[in-house]
Protein backbone atom coordinates (compact mmCIF):
# COMPACT_ATOMS: atom_id res chain seq x y z
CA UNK A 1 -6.87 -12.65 -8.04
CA UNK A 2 -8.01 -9.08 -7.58
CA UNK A 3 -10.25 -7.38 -9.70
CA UNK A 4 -9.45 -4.12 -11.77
CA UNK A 5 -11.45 -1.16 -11.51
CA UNK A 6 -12.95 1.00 -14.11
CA UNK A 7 -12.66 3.96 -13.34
CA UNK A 8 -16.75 4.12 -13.29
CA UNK A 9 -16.13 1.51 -10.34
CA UNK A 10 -13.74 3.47 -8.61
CA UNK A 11 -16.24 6.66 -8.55
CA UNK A 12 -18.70 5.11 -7.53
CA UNK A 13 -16.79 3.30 -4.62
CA UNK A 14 -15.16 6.76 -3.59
CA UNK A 15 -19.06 8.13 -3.58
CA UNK A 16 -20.40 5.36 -1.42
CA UNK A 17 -17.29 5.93 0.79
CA UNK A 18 -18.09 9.35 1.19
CA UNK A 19 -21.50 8.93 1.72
CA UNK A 20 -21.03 6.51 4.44
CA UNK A 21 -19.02 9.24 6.53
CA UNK A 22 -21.08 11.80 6.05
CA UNK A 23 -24.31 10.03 7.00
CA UNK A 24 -21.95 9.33 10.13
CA UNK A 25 -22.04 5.40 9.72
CA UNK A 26 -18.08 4.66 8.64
CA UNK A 27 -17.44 1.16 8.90
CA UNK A 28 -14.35 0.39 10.96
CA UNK A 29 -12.40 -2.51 10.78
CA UNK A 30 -10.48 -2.61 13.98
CA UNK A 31 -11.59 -2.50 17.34
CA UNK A 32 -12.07 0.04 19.37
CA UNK A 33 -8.31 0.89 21.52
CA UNK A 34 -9.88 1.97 23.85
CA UNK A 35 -12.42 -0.75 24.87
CA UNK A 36 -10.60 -2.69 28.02
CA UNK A 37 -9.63 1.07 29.17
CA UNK A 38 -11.72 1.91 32.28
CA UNK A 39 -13.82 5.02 31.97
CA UNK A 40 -12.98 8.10 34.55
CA UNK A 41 -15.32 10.82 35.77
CA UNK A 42 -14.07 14.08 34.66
CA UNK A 43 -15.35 17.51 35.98
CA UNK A 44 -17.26 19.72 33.35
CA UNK A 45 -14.49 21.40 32.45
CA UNK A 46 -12.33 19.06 31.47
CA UNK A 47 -15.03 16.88 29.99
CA UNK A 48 -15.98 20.19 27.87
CA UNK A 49 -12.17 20.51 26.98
CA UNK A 50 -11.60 16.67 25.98
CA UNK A 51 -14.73 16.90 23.81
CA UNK A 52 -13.62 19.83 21.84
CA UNK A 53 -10.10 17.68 21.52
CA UNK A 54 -11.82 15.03 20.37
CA UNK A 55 -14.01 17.03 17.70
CA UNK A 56 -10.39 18.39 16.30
CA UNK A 57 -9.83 15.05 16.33
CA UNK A 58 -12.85 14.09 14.18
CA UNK A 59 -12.26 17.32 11.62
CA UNK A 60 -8.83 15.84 11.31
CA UNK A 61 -9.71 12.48 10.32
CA UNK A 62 -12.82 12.99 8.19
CA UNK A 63 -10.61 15.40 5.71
CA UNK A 64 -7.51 13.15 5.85
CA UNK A 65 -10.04 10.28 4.66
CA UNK A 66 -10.95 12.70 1.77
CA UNK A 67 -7.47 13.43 0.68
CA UNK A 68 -6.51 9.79 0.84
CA UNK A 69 -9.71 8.98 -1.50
CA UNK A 70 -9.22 11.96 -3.79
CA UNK A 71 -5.52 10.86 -3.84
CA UNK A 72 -6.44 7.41 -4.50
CA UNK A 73 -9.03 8.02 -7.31
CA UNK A 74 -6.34 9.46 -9.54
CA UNK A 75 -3.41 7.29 -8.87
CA UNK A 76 -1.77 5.90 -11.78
CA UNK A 77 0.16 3.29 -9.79
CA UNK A 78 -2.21 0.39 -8.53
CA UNK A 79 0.34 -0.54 -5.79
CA UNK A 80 0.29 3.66 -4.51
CA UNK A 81 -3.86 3.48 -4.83
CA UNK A 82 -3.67 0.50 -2.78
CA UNK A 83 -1.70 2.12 0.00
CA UNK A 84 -3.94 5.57 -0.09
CA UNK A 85 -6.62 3.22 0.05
CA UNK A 86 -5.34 1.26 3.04
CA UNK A 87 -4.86 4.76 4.47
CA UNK A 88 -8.04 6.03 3.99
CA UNK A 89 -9.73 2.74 5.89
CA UNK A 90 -7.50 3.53 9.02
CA UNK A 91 -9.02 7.09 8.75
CA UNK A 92 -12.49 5.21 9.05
CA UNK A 93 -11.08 3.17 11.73
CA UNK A 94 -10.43 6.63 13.82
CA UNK A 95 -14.24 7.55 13.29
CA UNK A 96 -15.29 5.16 16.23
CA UNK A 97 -17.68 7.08 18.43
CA UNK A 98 -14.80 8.70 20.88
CA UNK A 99 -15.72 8.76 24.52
CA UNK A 100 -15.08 11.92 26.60
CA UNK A 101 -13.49 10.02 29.25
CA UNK A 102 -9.98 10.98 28.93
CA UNK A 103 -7.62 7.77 29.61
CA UNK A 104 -9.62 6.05 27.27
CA UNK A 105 -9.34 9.19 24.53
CA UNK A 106 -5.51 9.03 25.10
CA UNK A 107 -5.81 5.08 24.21
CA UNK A 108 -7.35 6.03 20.67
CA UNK A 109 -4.75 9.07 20.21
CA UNK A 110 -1.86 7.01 20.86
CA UNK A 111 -3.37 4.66 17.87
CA UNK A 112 -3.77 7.49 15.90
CA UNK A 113 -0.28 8.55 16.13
CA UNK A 114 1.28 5.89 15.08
CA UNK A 115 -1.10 5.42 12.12
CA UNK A 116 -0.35 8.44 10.84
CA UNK A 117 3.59 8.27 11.47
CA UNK A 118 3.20 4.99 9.46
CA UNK A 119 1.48 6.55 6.73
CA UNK A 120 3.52 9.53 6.62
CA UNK A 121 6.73 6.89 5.83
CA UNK A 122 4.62 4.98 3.60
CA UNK A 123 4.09 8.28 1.38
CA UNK A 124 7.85 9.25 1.04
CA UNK A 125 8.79 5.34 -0.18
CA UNK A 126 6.25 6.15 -2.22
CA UNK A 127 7.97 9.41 -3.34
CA UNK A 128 5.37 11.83 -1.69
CA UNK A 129 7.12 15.41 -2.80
CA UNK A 130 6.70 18.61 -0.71
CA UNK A 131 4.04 21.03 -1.83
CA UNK A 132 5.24 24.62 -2.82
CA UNK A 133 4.16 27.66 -1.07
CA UNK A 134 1.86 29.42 -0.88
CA UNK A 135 0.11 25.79 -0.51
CA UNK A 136 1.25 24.69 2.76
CA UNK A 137 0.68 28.20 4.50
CA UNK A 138 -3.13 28.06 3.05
CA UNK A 139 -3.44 24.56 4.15
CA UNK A 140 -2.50 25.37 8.15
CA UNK A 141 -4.79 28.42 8.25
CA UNK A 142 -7.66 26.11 6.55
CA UNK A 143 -6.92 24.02 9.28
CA UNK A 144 -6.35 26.33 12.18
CA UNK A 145 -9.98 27.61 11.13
CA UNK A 146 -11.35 24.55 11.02
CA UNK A 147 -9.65 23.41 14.30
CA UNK A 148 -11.14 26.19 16.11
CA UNK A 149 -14.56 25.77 14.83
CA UNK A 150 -14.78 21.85 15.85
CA UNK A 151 -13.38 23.08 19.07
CA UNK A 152 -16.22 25.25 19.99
CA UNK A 153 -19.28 23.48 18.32
């Protein structure tokens, strides 16, 4: 039998959540994709250019973990918190230190793919409706920015 959460219990889950990935120490439950995938020696450029992928990467998953816990907090359905929850752990999952090596980077993007394909379909069953403008067209230039930021830095 599971337990219900107050809602005191569910802040302060959602806090210690947050706090874990932003003291950089998520806790991921799978293993990395990646691990039987034989590093590669890439020139400087490319290394430079995979890194900067992978930092998009990181932006990407550390904000889709927040929207999946902010979600989650104020669900009204247990089984829909459940599944933003689930969502928000695979999000963790994708916070494994990424190497630069780049077969092994493709590995962990493949993963990533189909995680998010899965929770894409997983919101519309859930009946996930389509935000109206202007909110989508602010969300791609918040991410565009923040996309080229992790890119450089």
């Amino acid at each position: 039998m599971t337990r219900s959460l107050t809602l005191l219990d569910r802040l302060l889950v959602d806090a210690q959540n947050a706090l874990g990935t932003l003291a950089g120490r998520p806790l991921a439950r799978r293993a990395n994709p990646a691990a039987d995938t034989p590093d590669v020696d890439l020139d400087p450029t490319e290394r430079r250019h995979a890194a900067g992928l992978m930092r998009i990467n990181h932006v990407g998953e550390v904000c889709a973990q927040g929207l999946y816990f902010g979600q989650a907090a104020v669900a009204r359905d247990p089984q829909t918190r459940q599944h933003l929850m689930e969502a928000a752990q695979e999000e963790t999952d994708h916070l494994q230190t990424l190497p630069e090596a780049d077969l092994r980077s493709r590995e962990i993007i493949k993963v990533m793919k189909d995680d998010e394909a899965r929770h894409a379909e997983h919101a519309e069953q859930a009946g996930a409706r389509l935000l109206p403008q202007p909110i989508p067209r602010l969300m791609t230039a918040a991410s565009d920015l923040m996309k080229a930021v992790a890119y450089r830095f």
